[in-house]
Protein backbone atom coordinates (compact mmCIF):
# COMPACT_ATOMS: atom_id res chain seq x y z
CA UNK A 1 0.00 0.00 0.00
CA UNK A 2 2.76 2.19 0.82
CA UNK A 3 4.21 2.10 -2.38
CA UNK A 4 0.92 2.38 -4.11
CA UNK A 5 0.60 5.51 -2.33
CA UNK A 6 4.15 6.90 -3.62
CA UNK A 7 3.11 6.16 -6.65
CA UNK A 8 -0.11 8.94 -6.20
CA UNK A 9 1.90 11.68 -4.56
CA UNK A 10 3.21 13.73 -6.96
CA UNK A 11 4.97 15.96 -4.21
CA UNK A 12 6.10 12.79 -2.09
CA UNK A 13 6.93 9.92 -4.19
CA UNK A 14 9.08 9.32 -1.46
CA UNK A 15 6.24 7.94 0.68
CA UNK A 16 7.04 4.74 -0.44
CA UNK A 17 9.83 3.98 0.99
CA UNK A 18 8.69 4.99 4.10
CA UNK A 19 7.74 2.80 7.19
CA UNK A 20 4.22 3.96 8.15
CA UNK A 21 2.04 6.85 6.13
CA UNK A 22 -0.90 8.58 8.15
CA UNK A 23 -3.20 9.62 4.89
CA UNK A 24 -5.58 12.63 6.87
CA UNK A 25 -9.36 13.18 5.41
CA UNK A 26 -11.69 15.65 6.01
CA UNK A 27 -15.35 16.19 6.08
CA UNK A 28 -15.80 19.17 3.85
CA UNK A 29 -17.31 21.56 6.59
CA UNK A 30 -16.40 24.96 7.66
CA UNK A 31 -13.98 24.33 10.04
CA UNK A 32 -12.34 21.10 8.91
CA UNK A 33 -9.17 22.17 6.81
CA UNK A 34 -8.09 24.28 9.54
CA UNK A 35 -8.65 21.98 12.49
CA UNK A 36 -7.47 18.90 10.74
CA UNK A 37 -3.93 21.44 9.74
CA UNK A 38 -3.54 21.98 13.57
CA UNK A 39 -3.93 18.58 14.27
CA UNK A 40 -1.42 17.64 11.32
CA UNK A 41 1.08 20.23 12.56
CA UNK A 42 0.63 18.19 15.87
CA UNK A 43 1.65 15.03 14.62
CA UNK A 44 4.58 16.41 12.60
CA UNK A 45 5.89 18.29 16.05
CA UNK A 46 5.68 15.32 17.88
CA UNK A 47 7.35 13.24 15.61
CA UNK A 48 9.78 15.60 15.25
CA UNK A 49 10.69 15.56 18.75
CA UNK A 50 10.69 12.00 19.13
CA UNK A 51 13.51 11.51 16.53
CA UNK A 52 11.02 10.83 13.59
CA UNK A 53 10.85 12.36 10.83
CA UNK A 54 7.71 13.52 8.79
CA UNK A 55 6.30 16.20 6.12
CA UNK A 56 3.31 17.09 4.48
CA UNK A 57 2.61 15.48 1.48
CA UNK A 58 -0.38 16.67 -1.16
CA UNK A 59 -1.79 20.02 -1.60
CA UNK A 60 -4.33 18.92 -3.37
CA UNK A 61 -4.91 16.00 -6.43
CA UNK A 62 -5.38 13.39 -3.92
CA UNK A 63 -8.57 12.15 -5.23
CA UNK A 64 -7.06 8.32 -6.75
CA UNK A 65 -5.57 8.11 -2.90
CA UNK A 66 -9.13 8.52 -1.56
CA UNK A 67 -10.03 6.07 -4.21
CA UNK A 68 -7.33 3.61 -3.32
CA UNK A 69 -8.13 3.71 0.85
CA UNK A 70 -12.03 3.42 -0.15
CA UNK A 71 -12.57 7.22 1.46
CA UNK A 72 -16.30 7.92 1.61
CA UNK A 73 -17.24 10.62 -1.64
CA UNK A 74 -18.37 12.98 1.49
CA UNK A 75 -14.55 13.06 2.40
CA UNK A 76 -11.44 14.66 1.17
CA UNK A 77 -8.24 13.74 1.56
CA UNK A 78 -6.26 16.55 2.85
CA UNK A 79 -2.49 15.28 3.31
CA UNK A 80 -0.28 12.08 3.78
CA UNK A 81 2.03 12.04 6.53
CA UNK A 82 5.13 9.65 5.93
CA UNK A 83 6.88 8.45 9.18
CA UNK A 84 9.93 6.91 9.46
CA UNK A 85 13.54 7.27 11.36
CA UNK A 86 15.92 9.54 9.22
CA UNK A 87 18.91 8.01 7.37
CA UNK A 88 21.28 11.10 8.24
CA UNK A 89 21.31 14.01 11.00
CA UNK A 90 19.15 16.88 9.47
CA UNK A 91 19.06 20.25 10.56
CA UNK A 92 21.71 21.70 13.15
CA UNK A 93 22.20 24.90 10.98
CA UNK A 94 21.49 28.08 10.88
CA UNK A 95 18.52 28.67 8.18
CA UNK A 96 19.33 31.29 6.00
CA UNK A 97 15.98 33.29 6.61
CA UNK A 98 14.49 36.50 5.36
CA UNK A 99 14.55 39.53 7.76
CA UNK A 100 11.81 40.17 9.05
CA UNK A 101 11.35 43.90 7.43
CA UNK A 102 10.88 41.53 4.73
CA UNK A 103 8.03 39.79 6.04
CA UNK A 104 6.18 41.48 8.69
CA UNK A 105 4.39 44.68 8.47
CA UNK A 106 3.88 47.59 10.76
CA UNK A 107 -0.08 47.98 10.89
CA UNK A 108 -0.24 48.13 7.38
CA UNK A 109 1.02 45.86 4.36
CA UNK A 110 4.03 47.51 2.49
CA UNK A 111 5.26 48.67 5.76
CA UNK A 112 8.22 47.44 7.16
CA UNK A 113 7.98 46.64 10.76
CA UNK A 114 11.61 46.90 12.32
């Protein structure tokens, strides 16, 4: 299944080589994209912090996934969430970030807040 599911991600092919996938759906309701992207941003922090490491994988043209898993028409599948231990040490550096007069405005947008 994992593989099969690779095979469907266009932005995370690599989900097929990992251990375990979490594939998230969502009723299509008000509220549900941005309660089920806490609770994704949940999972990925806790992995995270248990030595695991995870992404999000979709953004959309999921629809042969919900096909796949059998997913109810009323659902939509919102990401897939590949576990697994990492190969190699990530992170440790220093991310070359924008300043922030670059990306936050003062009260109004074109405003550099400094």
């Amino acid at each position: 299944m994992l593989r099969r599911l690779g095979e469907l991600a266009s932005s995370g092919p690599y989900v097929a080589q990992s251990p375990l996938a979490i594939v998230i759906a969502v009723d299509k309701t008000r509220f549900a994209v941005s309660d089920a992207s806490r609770a994704i941003q949940s999972m990925l922090l806790t992995a995270w912090a248990d030595g695991v490491g995870s992404n999000w994988v979709g953004f959309g043209d999921l629809d042969k996934v919900k096909a796949l898993l059998d997913i109810p028409a009323k659902l939509e599948v919102l990401a897939i969430l590949p576990l697994g231990y990492p190969t190699r040490a990530i992170g440790g550096g220093k991310k070359a970030r924008k300043p922030l007069r670059d990306v936050a405005h003062l009260e109004r947008f074109g405003r550099p807040f400094e």
